[in-house]
Protein backbone atom coordinates (compact mmCIF):
# COMPACT_ATOMS: atom_id res chain seq x y z
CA UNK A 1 0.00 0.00 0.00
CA UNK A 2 2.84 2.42 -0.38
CA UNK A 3 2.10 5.85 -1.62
CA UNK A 4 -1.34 5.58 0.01
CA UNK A 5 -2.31 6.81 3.20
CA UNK A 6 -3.04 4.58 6.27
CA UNK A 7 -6.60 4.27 8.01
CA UNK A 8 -5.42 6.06 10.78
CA UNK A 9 -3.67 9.17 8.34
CA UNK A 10 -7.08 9.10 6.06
CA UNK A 11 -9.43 10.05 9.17
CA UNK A 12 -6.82 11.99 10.74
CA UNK A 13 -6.65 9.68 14.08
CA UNK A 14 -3.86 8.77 16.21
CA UNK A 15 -2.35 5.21 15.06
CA UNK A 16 -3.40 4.33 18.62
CA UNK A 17 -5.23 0.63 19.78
CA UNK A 18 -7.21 2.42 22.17
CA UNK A 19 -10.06 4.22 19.87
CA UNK A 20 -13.78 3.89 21.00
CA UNK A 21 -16.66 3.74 18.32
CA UNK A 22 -17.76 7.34 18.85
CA UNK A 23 -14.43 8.99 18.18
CA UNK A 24 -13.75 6.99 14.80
CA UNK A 25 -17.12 7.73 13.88
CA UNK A 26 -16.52 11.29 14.22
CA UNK A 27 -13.57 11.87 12.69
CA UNK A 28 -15.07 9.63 9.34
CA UNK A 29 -17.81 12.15 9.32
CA UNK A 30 -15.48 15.12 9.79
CA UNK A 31 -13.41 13.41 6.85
CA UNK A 32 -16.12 11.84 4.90
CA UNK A 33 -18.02 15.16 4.18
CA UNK A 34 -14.72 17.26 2.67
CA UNK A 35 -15.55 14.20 -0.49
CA UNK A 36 -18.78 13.27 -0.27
CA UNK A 37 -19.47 12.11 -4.22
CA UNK A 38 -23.05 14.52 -3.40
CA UNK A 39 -20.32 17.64 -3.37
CA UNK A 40 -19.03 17.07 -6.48
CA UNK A 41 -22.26 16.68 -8.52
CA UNK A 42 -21.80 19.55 -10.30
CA UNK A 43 -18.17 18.55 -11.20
CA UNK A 44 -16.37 16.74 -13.92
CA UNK A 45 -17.30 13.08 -13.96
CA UNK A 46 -13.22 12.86 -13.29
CA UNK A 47 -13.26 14.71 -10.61
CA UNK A 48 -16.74 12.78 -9.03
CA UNK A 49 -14.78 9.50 -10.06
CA UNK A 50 -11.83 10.56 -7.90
CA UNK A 51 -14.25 11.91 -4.80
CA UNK A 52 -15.98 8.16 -5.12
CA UNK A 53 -12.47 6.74 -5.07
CA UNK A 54 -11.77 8.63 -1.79
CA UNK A 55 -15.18 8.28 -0.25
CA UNK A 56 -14.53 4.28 -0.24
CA UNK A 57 -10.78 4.38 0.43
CA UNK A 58 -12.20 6.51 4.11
CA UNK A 59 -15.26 4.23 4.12
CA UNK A 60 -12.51 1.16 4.29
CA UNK A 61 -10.46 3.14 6.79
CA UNK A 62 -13.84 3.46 8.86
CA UNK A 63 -14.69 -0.59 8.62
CA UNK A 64 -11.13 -1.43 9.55
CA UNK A 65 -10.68 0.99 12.74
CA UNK A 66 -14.02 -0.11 13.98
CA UNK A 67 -13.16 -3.94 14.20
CA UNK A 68 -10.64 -4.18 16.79
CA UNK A 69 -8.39 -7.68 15.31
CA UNK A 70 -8.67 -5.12 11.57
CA UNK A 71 -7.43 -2.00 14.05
CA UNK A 72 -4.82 -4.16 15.86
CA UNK A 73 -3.64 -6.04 12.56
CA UNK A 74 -2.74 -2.79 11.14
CA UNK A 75 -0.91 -1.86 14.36
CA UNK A 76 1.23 -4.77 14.67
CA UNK A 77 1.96 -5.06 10.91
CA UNK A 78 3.29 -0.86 11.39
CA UNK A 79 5.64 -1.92 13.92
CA UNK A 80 6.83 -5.07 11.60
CA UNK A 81 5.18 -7.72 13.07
CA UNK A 82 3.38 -10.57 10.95
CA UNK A 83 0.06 -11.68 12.84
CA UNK A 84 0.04 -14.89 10.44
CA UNK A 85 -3.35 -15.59 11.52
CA UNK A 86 -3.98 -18.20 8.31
CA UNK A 87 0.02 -19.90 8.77
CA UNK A 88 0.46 -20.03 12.67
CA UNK A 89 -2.36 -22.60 14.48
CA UNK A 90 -0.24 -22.71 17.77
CA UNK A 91 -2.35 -21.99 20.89
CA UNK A 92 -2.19 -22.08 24.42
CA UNK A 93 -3.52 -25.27 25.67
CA UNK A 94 -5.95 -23.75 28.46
CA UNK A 95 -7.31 -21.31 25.55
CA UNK A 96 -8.22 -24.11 23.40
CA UNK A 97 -9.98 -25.85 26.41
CA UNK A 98 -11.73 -22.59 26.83
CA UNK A 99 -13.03 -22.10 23.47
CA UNK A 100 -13.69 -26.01 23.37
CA UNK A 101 -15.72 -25.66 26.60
CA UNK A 102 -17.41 -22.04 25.25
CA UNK A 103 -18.42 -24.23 21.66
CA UNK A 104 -20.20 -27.24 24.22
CA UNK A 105 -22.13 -24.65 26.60
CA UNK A 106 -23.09 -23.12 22.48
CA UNK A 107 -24.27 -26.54 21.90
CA UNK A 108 -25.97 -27.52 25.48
CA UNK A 109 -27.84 -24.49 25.88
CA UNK A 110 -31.45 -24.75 25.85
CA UNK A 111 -32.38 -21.58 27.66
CA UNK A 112 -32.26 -17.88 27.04
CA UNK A 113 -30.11 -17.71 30.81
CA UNK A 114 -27.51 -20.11 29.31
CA UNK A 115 -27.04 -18.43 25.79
CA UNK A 116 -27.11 -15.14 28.12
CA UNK A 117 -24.66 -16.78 31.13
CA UNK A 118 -21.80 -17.45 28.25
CA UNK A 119 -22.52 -14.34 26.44
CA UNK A 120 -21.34 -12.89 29.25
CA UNK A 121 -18.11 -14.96 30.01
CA UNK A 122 -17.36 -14.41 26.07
CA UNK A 123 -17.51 -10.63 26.24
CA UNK A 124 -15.66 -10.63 29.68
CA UNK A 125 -12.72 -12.73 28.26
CA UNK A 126 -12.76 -10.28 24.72
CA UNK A 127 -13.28 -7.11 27.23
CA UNK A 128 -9.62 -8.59 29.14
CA UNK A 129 -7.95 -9.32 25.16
CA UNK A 130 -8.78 -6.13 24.10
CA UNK A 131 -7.13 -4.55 27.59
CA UNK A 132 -4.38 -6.20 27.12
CA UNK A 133 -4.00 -5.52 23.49
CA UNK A 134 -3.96 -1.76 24.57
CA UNK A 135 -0.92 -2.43 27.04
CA UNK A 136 0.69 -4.08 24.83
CA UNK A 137 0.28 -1.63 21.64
CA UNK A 138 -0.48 1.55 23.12
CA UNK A 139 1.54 1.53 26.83
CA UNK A 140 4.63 -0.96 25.79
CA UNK A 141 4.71 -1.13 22.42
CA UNK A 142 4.93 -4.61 22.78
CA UNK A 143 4.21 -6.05 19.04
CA UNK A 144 5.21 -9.85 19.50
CA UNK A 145 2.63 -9.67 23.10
CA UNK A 146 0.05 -7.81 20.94
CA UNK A 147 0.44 -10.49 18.51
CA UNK A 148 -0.25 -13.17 20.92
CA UNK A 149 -3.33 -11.47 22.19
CA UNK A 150 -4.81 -10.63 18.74
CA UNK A 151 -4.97 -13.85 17.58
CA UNK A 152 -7.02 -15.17 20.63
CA UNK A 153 -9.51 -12.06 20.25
CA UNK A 154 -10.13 -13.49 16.36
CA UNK A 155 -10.90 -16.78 18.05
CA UNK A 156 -13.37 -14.62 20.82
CA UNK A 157 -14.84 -12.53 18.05
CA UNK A 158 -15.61 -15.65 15.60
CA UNK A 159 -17.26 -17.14 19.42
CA UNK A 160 -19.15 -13.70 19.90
CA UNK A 161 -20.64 -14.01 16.30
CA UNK A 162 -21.98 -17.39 16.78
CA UNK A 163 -23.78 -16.51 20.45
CA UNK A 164 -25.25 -13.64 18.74
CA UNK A 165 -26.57 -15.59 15.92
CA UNK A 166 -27.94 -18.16 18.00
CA UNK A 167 -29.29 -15.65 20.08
CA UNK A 168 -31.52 -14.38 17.14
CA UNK A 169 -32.05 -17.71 15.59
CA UNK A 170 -32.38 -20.47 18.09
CA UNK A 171 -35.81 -21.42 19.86
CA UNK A 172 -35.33 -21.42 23.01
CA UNK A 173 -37.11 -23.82 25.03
């Protein structure tokens, strides 16, 4: 991607793990309106081509500093660090036995409490990855730790994505 600008650059953020919702949302609006394609009706259909261009170059920027294993991904790969999320399988044994144990409770759960109960654990176990993903990016700089610790939250987000579909989907008995 060289000679482009970065997600972070395009909406003018800090290339900082720690980013809530609200701010990146902000500063895509902020960014978003200065080439809205809607500005440049009256323009050359160059010049709207281009503004489209950039509109979905910062819409990209947006979707990728929103999801946090996109947001640390980029961080990690700016300090030099492969994630190698499709070539590297290795994983703590008591994480495996977690996620094992979260995919049987999926399974077993008959009950809006249950589905609810492990909800719960999920988010609290993504709530302590994404903590220490912060330490490690933003506090230490830590790339090879923040490696470690993204690669369990794509396991915890592909877990949160499955209790929320069978939230909406399941009957519950």
């Amino acid at each position: 991607m060289a000679g482009h600008p970065n997600a972070f650059s395009l909406l003018q953020l800090p290339e900082r793990f720690a980013l809530d919702t609200q701010t990146i949302e902000q500063a895509w609006r902020r960014v978003i309106a200065l080439v809205h394609p809607d500005r440049f009706a009256g323009k050359s259909a160059a010049e709207r081509r281009v503004a489209e261009q950039w509109a979905g170059r910062i819409n990209e920027a947006k979707d990728a500093l929103l999801d946090p294993v996109a947001r640390g991904t980029l961080l990690i790969a700016a300090r030099g660090v492969d994630v190698n999320a499709e070539t590297d399988t290795r994983m703590p044994a008591d994480f495996l036995l977690e996620q094992m144990r979260w995919r049987e409770a999926l399974e077993q759960a008959t009950d809006a409490d249950s589905l609810n109960a492990l909800a719960a654990e999920v988010e609290a176990a993504r709530n302590a990855l994404l903590e220490e993903l912060t330490e490690a990016i933003d506090r230490t700089g830590d790339a090879n730790k923040a490696r470690l610790a993204l690669r369990r939250l794509m396991f915890v987000e592909k877990m949160r994505a499955q209790l929320k579909s069978a939230q909406g989907a399941r009957p519950i008995l």
